[in-house]
C-alpha atoms as a PDB file:
ATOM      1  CA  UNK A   1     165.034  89.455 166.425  1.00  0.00           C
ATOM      2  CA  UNK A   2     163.739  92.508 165.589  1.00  0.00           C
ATOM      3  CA  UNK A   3     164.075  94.419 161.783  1.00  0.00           C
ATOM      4  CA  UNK A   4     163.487  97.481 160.972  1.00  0.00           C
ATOM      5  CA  UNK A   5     163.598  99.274 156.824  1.00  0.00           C
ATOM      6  CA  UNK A   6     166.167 102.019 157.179  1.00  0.00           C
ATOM      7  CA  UNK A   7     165.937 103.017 153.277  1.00  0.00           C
ATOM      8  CA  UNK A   8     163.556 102.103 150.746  1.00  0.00           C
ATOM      9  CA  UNK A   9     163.731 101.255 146.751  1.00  0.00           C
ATOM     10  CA  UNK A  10     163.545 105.177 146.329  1.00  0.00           C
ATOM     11  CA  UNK A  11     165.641 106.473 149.167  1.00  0.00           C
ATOM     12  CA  UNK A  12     168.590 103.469 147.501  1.00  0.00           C
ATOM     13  CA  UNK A  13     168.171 104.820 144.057  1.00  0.00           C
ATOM     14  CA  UNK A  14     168.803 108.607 145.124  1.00  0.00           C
ATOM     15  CA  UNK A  15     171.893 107.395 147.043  1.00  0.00           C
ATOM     16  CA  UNK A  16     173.439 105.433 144.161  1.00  0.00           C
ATOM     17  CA  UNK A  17     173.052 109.000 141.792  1.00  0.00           C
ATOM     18  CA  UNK A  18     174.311 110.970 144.907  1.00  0.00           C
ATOM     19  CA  UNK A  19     177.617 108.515 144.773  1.00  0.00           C
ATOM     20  CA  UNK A  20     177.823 108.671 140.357  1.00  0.00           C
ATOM     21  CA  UNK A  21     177.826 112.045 141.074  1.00  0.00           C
ATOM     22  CA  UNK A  22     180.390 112.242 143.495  1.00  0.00           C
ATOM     23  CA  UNK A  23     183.069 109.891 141.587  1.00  0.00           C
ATOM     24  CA  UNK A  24     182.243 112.118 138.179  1.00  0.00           C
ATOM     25  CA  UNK A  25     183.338 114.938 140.049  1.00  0.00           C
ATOM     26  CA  UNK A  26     186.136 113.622 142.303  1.00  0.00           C
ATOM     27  CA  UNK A  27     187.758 112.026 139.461  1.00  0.00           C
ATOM     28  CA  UNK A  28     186.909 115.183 136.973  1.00  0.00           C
ATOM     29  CA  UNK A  29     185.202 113.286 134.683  1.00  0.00           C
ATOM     30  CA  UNK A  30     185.406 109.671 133.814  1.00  0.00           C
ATOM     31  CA  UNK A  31     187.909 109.349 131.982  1.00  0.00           C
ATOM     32  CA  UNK A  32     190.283 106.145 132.861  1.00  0.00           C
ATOM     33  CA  UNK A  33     187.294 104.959 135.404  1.00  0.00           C
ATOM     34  CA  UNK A  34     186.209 101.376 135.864  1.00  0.00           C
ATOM     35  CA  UNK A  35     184.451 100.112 138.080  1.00  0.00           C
ATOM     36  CA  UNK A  36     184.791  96.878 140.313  1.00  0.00           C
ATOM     37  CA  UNK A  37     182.009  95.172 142.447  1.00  0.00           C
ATOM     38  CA  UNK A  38     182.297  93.092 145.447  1.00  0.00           C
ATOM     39  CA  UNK A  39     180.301  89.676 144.681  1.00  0.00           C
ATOM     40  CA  UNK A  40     177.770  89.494 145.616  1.00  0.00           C
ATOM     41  CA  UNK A  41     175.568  92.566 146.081  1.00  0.00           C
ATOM     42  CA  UNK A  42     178.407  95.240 145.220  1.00  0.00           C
ATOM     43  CA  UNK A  43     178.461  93.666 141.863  1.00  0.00           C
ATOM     44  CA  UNK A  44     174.457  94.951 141.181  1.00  0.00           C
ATOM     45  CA  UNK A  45     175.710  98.343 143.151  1.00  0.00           C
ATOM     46  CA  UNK A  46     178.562  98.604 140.683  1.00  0.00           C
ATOM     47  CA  UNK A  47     175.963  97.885 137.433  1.00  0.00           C
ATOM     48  CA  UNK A  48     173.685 100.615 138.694  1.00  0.00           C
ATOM     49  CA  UNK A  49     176.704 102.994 139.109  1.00  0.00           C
ATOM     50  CA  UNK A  50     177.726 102.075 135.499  1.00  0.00           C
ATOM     51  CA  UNK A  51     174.093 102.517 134.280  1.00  0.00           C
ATOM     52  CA  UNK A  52     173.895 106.170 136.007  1.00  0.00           C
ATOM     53  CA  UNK A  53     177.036 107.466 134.716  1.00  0.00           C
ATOM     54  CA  UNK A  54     176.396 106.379 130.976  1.00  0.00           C
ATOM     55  CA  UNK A  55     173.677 107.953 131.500  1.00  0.00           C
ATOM     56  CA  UNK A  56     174.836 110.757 132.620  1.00  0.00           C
ATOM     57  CA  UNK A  57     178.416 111.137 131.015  1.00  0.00           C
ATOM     58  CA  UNK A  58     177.301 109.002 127.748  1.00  0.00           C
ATOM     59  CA  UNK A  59     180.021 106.496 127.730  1.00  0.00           C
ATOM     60  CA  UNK A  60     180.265 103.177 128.609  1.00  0.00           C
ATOM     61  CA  UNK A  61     182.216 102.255 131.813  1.00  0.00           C
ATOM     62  CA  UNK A  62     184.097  98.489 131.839  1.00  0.00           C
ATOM     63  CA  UNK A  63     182.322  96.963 134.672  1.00  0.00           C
ATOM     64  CA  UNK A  64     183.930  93.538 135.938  1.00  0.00           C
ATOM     65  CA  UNK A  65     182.950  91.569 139.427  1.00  0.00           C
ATOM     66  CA  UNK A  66     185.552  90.812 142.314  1.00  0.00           C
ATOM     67  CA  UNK A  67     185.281  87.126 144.017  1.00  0.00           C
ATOM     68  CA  UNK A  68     187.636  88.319 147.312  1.00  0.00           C
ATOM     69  CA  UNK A  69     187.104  84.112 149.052  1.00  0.00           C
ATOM     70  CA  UNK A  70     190.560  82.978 148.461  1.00  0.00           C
ATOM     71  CA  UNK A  71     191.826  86.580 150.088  1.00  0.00           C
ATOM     72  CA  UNK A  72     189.853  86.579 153.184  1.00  0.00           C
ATOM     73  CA  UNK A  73     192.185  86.267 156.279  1.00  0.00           C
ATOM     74  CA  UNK A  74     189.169  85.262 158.001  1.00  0.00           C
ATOM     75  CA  UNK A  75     188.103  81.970 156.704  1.00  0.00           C
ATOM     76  CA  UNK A  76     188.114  78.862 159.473  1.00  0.00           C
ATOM     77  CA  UNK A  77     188.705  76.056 157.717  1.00  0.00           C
ATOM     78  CA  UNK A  78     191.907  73.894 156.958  1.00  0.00           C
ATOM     79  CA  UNK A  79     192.567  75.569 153.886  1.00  0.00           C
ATOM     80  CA  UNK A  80     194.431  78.412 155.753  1.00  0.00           C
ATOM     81  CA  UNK A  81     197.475  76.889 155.942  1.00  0.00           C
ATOM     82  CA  UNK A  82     197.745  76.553 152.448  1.00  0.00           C
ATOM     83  CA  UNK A  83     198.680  79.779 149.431  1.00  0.00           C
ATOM     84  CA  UNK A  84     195.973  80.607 148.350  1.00  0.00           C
ATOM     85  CA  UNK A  85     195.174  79.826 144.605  1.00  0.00           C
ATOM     86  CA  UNK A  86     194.927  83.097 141.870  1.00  0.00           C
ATOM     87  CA  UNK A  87     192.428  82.736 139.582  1.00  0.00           C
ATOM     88  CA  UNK A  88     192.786  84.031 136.328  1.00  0.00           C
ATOM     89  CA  UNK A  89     191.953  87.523 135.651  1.00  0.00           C
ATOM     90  CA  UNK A  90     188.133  87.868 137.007  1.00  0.00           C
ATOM     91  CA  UNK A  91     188.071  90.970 134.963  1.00  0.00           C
ATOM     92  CA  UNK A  92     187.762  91.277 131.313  1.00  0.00           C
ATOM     93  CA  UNK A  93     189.565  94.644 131.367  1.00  0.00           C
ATOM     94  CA  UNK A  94     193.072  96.005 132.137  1.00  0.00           C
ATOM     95  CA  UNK A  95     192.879  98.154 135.330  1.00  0.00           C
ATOM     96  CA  UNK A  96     196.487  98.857 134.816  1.00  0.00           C
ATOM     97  CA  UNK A  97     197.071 102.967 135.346  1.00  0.00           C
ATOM     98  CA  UNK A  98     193.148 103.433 135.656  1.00  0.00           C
ATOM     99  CA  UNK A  99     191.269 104.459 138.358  1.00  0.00           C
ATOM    100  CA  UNK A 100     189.437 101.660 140.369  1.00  0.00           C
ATOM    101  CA  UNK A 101     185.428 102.622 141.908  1.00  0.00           C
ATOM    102  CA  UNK A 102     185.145  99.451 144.292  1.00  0.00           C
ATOM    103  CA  UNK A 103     181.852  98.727 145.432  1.00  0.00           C
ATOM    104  CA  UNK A 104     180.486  97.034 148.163  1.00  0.00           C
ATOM    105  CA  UNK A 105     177.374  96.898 149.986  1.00  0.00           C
ATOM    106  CA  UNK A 106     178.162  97.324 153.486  1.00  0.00           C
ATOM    107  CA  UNK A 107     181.664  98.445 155.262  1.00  0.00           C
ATOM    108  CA  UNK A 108     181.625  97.115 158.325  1.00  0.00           C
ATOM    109  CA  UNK A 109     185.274  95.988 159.801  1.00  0.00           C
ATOM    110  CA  UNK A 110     186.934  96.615 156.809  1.00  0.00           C
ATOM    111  CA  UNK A 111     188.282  92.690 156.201  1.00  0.00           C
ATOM    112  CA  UNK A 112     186.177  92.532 153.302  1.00  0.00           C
ATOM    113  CA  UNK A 113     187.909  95.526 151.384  1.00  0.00           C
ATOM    114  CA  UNK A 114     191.212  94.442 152.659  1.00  0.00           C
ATOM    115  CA  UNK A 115     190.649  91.448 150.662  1.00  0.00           C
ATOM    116  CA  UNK A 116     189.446  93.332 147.522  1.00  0.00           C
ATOM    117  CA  UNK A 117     192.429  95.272 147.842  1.00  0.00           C
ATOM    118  CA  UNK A 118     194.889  92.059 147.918  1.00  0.00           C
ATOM    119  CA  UNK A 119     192.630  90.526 144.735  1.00  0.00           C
ATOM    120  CA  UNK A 120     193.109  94.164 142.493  1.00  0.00           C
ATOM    121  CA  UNK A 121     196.771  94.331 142.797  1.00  0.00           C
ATOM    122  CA  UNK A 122     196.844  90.542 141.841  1.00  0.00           C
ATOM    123  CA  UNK A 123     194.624  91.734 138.578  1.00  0.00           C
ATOM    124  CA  UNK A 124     197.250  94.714 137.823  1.00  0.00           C
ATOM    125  CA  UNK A 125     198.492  98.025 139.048  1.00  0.00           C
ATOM    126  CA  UNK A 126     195.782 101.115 139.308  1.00  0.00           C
ATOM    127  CA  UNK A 127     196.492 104.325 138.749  1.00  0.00           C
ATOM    128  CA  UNK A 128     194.245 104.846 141.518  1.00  0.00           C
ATOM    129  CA  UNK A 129     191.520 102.825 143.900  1.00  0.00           C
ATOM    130  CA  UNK A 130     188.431 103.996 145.166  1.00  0.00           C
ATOM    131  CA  UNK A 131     186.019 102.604 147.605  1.00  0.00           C
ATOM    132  CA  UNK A 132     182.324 103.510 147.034  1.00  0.00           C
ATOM    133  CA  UNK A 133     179.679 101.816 149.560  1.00  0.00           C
ATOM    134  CA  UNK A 134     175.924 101.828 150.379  1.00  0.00           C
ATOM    135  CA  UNK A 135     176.267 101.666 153.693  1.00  0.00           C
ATOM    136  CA  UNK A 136     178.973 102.364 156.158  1.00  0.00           C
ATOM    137  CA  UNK A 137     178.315 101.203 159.428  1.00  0.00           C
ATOM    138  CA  UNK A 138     181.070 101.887 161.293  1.00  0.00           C
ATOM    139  CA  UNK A 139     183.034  99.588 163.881  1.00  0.00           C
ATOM    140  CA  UNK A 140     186.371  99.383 161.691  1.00  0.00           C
ATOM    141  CA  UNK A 141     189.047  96.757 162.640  1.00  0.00           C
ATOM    142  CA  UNK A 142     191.340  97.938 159.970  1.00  0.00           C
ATOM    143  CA  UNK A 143     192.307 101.585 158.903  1.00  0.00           C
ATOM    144  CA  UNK A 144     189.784 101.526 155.508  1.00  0.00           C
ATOM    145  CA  UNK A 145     187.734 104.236 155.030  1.00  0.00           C
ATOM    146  CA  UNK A 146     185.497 105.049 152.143  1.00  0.00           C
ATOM    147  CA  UNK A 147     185.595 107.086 149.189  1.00  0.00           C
ATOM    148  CA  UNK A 148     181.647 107.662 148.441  1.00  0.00           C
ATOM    149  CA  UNK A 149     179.354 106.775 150.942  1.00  0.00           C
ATOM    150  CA  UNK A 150     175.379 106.620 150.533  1.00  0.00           C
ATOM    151  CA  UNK A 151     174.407 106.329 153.525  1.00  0.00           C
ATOM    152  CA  UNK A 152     176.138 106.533 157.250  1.00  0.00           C
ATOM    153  CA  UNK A 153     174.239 104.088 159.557  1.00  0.00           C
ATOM    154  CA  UNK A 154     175.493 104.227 162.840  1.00  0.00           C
ATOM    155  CA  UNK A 155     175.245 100.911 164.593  1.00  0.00           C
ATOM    156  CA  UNK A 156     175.923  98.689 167.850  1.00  0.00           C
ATOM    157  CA  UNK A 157     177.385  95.674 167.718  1.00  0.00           C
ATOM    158  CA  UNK A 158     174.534  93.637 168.473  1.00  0.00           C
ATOM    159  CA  UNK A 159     172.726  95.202 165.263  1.00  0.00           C
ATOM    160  CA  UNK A 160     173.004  93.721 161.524  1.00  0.00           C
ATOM    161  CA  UNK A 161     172.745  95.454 158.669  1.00  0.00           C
ATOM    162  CA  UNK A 162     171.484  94.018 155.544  1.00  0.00           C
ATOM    163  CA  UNK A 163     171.078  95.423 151.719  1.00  0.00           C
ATOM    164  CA  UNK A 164     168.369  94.086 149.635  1.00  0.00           C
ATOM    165  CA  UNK A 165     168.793  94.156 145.994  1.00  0.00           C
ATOM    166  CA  UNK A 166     166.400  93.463 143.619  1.00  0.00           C
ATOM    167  CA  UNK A 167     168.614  91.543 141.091  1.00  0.00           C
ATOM    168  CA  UNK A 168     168.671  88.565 144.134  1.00  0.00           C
ATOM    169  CA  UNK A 169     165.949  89.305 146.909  1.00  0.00           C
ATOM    170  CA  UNK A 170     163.143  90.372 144.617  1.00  0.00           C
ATOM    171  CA  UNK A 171     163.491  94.417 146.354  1.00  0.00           C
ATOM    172  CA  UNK A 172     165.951  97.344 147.434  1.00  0.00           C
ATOM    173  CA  UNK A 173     165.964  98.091 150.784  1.00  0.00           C
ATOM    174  CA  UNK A 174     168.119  98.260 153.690  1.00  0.00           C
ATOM    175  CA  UNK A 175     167.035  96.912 157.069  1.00  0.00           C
ATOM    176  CA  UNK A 176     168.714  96.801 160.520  1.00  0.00           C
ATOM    177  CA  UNK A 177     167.764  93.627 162.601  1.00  0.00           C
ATOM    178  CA  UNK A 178     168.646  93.987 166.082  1.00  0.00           C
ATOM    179  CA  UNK A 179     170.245  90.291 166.985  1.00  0.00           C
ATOM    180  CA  UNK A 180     169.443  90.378 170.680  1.00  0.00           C
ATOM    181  CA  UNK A 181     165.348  91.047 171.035  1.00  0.00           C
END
């Protein structure tokens, strides 16, 4: 298996203020914007977004983190057969008539975000929902799409992509590893 660094610490950081950017001026302002992360790594992406548009906007954002493993439609195991069970709110915030930023790491087939989707709506009714994601890789099973991308990597199916965050795996980078060599 082969891996090679697509992006770097820097490269990630420039593509995180690229996306604030984009959602301050999509949404024209902030104003009614939280922001939801994908656990595990689009929880750190979300934080980062957060960070960057207090800084840049000088107001706090509600940040709250997304566990989407009782949603999947995915999952092999004997559970499936079974409801499954809602959790209380996983967000300390009302997302009720606000507009939803929901970040991931990598959109891939679009399962993962179908899921997110299914968890929100059992959290409350936005106004609006958003999909911002690092990487978008392309190969869609579903018809998802995202909102704010920061980077396109175009990929085969033989080819994994993988974000690093520093928050869990000590640096940022994204690498492809090629699954057949």
């Amino acid at each position: 298996m082969t891996k090679k660094i697509i992006t770097d610490e820097i490269a990630m950081k420039r593509a995180v203020t690229r996306m604030t950017y984009e959602i301050i001026e999509k949404n024209k302002g902030i104003e009614d914007v939280v922001i939801v992360g994908i656990k595990t790594r689009g929880i750190y992406l979300a934080e980062r977004i957060a960070q960057r548009l207090n800084e840049l906007e000088d107001c706090q954002i509600p940040v709250g983190a997304l566990d989407i493993s009782l949603y999947r439609d995915d999952r092999h195991d004997s559970t499936l057969d079974k409801e499954p069970i809602v959790k209380d709110s996983q967000l300390d915030f009302d997302i009720n008539n606000k507009i939803v930023i929901l970040v991931d790491d990598v959109l891939y087939t679009g399962r993962t975000i179908r899921a997110a989707l299914d968890a929100l709506m059992d959290q409350g009714r936005p106004k609006r929902i958003n999909l911002a994601v690092l990487v978008d890789r392309g190969h869609r099973e579903l018809p998802i799409r995202a909102d704010f991308v920061g980077k396109n990597i175009p990929t085969s199916l033989n080819e994994q992509v993988a974000v690093c965050v520093k928050e869990i795996d000590g640096i940022d980078e994204i690498t492809l590893k090629d699954l057949k060599k």
